[in-house]
C-alpha atoms as a PDB file:
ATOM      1  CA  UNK A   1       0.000   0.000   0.000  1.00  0.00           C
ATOM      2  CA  UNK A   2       1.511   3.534  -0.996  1.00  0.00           C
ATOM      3  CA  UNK A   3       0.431   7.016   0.463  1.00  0.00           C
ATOM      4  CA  UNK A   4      -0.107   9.879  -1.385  1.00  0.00           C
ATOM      5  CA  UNK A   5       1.456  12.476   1.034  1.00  0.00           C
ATOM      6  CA  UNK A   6       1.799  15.620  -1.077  1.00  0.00           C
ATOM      7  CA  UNK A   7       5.095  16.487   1.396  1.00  0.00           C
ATOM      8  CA  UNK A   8       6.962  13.250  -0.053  1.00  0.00           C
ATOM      9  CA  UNK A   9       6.886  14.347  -3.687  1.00  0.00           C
ATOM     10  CA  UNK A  10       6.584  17.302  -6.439  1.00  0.00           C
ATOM     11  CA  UNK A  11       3.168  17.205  -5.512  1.00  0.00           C
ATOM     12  CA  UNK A  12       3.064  20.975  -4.686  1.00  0.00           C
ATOM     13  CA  UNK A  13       4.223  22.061  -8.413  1.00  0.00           C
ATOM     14  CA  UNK A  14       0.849  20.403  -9.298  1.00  0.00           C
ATOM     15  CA  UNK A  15      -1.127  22.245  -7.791  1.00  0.00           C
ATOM     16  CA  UNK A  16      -3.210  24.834  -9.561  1.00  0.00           C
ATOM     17  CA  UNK A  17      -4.087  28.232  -8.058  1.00  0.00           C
ATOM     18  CA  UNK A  18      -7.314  29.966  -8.557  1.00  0.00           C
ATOM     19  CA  UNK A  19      -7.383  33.225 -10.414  1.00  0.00           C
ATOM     20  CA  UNK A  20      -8.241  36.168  -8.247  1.00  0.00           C
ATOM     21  CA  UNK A  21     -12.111  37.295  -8.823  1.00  0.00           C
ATOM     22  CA  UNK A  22     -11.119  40.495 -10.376  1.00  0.00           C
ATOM     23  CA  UNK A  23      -9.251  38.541 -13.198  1.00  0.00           C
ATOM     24  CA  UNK A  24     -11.683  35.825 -13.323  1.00  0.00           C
ATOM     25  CA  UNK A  25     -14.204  38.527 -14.288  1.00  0.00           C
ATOM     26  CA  UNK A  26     -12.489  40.099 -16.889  1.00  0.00           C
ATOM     27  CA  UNK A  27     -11.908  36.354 -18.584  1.00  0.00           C
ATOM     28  CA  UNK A  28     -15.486  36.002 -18.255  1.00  0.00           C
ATOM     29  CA  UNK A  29     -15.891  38.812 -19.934  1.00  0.00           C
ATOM     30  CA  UNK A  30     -14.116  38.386 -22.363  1.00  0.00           C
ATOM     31  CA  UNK A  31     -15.093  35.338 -23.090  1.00  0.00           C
ATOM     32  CA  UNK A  32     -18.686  36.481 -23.032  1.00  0.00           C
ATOM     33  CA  UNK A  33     -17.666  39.386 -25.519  1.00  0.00           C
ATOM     34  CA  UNK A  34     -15.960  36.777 -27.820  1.00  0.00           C
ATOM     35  CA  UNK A  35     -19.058  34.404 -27.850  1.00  0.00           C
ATOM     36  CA  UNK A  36     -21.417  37.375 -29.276  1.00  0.00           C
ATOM     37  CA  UNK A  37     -18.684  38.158 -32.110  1.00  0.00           C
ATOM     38  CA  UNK A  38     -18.634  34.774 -33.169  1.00  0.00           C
ATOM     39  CA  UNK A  39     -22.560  34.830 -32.853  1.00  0.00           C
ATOM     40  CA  UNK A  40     -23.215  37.743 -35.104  1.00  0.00           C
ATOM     41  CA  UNK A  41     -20.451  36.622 -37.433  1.00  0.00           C
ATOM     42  CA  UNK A  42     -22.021  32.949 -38.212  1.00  0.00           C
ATOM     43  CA  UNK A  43     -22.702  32.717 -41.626  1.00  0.00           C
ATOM     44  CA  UNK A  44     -21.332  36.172 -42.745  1.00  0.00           C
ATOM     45  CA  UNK A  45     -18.129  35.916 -45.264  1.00  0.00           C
ATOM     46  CA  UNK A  46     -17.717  39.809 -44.411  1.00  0.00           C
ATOM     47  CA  UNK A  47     -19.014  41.145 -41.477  1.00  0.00           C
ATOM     48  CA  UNK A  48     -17.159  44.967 -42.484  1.00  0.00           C
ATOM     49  CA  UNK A  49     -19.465  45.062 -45.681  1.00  0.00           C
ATOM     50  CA  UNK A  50     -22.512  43.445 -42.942  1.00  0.00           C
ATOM     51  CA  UNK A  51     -21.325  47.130 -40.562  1.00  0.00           C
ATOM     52  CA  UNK A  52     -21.412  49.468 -43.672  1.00  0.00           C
ATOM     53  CA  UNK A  53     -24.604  48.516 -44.665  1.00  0.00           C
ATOM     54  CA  UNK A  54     -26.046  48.514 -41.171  1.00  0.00           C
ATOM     55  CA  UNK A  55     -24.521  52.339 -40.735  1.00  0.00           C
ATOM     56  CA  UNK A  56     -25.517  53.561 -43.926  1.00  0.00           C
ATOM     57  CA  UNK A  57     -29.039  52.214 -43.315  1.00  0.00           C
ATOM     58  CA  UNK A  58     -29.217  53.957 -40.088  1.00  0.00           C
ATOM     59  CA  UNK A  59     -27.819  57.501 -41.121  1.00  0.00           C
ATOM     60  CA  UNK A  60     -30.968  56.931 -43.983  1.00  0.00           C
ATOM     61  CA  UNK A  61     -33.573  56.533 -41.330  1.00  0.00           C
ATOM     62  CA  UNK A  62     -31.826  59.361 -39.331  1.00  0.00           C
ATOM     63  CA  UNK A  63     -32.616  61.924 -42.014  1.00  0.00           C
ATOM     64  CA  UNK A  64     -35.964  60.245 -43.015  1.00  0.00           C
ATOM     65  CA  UNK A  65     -37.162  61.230 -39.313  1.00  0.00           C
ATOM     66  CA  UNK A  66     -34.942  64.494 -39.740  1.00  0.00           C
ATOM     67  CA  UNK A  67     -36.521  65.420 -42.872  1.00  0.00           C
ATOM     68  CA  UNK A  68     -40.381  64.385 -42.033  1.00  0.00           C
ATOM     69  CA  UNK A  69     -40.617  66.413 -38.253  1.00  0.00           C
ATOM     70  CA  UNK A  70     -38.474  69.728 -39.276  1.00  0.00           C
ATOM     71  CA  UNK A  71     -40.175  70.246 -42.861  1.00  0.00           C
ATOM     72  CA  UNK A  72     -43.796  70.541 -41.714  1.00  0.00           C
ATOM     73  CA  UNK A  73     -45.784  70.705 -45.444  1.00  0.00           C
ATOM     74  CA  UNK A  74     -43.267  68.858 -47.144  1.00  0.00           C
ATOM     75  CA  UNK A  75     -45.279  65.493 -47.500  1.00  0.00           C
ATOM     76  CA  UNK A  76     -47.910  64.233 -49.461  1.00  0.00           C
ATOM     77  CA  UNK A  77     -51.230  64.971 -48.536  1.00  0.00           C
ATOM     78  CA  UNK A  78     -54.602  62.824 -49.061  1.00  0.00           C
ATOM     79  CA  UNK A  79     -57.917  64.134 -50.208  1.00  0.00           C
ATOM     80  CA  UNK A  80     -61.051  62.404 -49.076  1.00  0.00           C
ATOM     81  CA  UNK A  81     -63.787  62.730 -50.940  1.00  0.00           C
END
């Protein structure tokens, strides 16, 4: 019969230490953070052109609600009758 006495051996270089919780947060994080990349990537070949188009479509609604509140009479009007 053998002991495993951790005192006897290199026992103590295996040993793993816990992170700190301030450092296991930010690898959470960042794990986290990498996890959502890779979700809104899947199944893009380029997610730069997927940005532009995203931006550009934005900026468009940004003037349409620019354009349609500060013109006042600019729009089309319908007559009932």
């Amino acid at each position: 019969m053998g002991l495993c006495l951790p005192c006897l051996g290199g026992a103590a270089e295996d040993v793993v230490e816990t992170p700190d919780p301030e450092s296991k947060r930010r690898q959470l994080a960042e794990a986290a953070e990498k996890r959502q990349m890779e979700a809104t990537s899947r199944g893009v070949k380029n997610p730069y052109s997927v940005e532009q188009k995203k931006k550009k479509q934005e900026e468009m609604e940004k003037q349409i609600a620019s354009s349609s509140s500060g013109g006042g009479g600019g729009g089309l009007r319908w007559q009932v009758g």
